[in-house]
C-alpha atoms as a PDB file:
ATOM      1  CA  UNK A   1     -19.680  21.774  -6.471  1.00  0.00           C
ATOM      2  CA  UNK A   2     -18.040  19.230  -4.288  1.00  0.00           C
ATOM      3  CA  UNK A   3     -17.434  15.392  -4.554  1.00  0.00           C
ATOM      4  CA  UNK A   4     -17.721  13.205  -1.823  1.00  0.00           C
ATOM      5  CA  UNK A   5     -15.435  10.445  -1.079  1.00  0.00           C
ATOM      6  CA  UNK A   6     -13.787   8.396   2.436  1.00  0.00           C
ATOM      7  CA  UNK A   7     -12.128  11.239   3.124  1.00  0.00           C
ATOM      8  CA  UNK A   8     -15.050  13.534   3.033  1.00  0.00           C
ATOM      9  CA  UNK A   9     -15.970  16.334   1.104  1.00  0.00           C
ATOM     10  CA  UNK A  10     -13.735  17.718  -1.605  1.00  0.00           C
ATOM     11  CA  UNK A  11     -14.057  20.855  -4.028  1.00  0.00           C
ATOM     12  CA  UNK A  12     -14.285  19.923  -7.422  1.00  0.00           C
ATOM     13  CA  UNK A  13     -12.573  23.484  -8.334  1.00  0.00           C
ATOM     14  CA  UNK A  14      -9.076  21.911  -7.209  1.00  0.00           C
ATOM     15  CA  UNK A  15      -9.272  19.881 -10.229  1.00  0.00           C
ATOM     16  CA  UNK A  16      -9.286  23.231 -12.660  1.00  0.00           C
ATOM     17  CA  UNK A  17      -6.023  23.599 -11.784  1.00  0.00           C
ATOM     18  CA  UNK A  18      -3.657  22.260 -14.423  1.00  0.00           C
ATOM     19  CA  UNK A  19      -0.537  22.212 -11.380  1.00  0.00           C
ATOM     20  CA  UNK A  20      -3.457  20.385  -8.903  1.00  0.00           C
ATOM     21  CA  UNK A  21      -4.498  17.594 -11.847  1.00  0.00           C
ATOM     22  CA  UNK A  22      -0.827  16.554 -12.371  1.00  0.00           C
ATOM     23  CA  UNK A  23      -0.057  16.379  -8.931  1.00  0.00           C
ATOM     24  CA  UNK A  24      -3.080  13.627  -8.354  1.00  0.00           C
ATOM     25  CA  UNK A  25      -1.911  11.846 -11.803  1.00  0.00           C
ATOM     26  CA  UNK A  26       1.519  11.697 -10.377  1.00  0.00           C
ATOM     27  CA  UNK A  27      -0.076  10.520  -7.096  1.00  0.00           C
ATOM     28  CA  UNK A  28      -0.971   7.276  -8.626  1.00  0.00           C
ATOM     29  CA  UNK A  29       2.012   6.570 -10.343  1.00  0.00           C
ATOM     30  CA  UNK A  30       4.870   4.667  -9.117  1.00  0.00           C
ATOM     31  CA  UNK A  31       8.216   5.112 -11.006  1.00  0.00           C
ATOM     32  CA  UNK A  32      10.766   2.173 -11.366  1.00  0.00           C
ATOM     33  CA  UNK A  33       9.522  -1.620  -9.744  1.00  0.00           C
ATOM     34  CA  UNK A  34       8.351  -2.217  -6.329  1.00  0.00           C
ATOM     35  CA  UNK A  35      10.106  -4.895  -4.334  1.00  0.00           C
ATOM     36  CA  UNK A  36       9.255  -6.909  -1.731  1.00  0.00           C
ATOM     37  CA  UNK A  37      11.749  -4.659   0.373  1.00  0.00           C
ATOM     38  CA  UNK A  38       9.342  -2.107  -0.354  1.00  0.00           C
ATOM     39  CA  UNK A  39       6.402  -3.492   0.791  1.00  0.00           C
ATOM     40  CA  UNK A  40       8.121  -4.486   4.181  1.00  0.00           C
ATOM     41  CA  UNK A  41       8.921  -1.033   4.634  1.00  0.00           C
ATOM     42  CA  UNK A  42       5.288  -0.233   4.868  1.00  0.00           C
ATOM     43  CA  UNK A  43       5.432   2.951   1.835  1.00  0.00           C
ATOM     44  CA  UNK A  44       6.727   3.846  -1.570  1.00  0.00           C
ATOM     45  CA  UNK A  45       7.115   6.921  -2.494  1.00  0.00           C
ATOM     46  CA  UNK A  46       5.040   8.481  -5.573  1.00  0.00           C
ATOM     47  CA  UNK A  47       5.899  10.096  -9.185  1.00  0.00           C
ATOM     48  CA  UNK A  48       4.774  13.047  -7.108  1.00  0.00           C
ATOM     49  CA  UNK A  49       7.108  12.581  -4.472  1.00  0.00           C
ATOM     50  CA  UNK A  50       4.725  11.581  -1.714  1.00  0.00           C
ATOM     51  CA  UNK A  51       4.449   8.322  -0.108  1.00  0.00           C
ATOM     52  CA  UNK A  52       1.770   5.668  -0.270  1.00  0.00           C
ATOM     53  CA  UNK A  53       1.414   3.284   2.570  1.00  0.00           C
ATOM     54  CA  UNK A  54       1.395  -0.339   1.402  1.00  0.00           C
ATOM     55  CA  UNK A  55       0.697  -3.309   3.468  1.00  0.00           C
ATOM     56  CA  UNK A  56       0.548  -7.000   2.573  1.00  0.00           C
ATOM     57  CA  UNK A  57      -1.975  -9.097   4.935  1.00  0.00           C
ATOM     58  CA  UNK A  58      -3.157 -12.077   3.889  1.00  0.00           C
ATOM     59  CA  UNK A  59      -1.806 -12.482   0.597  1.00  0.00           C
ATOM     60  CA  UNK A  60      -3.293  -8.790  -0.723  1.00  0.00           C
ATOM     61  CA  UNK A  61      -1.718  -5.780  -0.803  1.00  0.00           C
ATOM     62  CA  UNK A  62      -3.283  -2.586   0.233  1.00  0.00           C
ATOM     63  CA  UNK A  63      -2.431   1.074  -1.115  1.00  0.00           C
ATOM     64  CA  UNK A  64      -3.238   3.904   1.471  1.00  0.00           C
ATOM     65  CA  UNK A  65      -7.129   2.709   2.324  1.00  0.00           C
ATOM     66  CA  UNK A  66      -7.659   1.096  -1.501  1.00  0.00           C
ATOM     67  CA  UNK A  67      -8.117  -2.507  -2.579  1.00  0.00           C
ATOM     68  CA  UNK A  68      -6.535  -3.699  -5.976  1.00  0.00           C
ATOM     69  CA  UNK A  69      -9.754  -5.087  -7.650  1.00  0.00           C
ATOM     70  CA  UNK A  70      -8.390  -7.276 -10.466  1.00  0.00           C
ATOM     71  CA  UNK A  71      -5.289  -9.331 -10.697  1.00  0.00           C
ATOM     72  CA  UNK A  72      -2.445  -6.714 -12.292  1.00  0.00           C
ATOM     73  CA  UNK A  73      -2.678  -6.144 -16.065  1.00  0.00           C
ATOM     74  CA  UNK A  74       1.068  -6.286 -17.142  1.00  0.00           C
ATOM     75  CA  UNK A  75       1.813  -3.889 -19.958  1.00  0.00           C
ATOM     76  CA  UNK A  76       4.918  -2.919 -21.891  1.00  0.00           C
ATOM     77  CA  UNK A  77       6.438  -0.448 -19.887  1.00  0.00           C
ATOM     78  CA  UNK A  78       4.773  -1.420 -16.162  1.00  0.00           C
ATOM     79  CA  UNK A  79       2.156  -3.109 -14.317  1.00  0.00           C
ATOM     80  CA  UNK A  80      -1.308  -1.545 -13.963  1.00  0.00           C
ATOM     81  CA  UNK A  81      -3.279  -2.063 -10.377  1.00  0.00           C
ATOM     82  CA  UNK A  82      -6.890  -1.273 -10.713  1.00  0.00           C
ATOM     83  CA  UNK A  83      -7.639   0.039  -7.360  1.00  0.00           C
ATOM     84  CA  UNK A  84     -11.049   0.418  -5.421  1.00  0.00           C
ATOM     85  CA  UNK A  85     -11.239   3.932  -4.960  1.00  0.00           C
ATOM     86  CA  UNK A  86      -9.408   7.507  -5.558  1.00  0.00           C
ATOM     87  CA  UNK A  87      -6.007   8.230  -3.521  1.00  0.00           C
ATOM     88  CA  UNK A  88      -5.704  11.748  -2.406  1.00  0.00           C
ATOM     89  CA  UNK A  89      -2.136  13.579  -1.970  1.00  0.00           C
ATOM     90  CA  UNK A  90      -2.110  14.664   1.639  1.00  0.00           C
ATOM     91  CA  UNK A  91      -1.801  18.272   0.722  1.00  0.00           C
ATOM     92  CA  UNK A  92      -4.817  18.226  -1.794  1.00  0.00           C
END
């Protein structure tokens, strides 16, 4: 069965795969801090080791095609960006 998102239509079966899941977990992680360098560059670069664009216009940043949601929730060992829908690793 397949799930539909932006980028069209995906099969569900990808996510069975134990290797598959922690490659799109890793996707959404960002290890160490992101600087302001960073976001002039235009990408970071995943716990998976793929990049995410990231773009600043008007005051919001933008990951990939997704919209933080909420104002960050800062935690004890990083910052947590609630995001407006599902980044895919190019390869997936």
């Amino acid at each position: 069965m397949p799930y539909i998102d932006s980028g069209g239509c995906h099969p569900v079966s990808k996510f069975s795969q134990p290797e598959n899941r922690k490659k799109y977990c890793q996707y959404h992680l960002i290890p160490g801090k992101v600087t302001e360098a960073d976001i002039k560059k235009g990408k970071i670069t995943t716990l998976a080791g793929k990049t995410i664009s990231i773009s600043s216009k008007t005051g919001t940043v933008k990951l990939n095609d997704a919209n933080p949601t909420f104002p960050p929730t800062f935690v004890s060992n990083g910052v947590i960006i609630e995001i407006d829908r599902v980044l895919l690793p190019p390869d997936f």
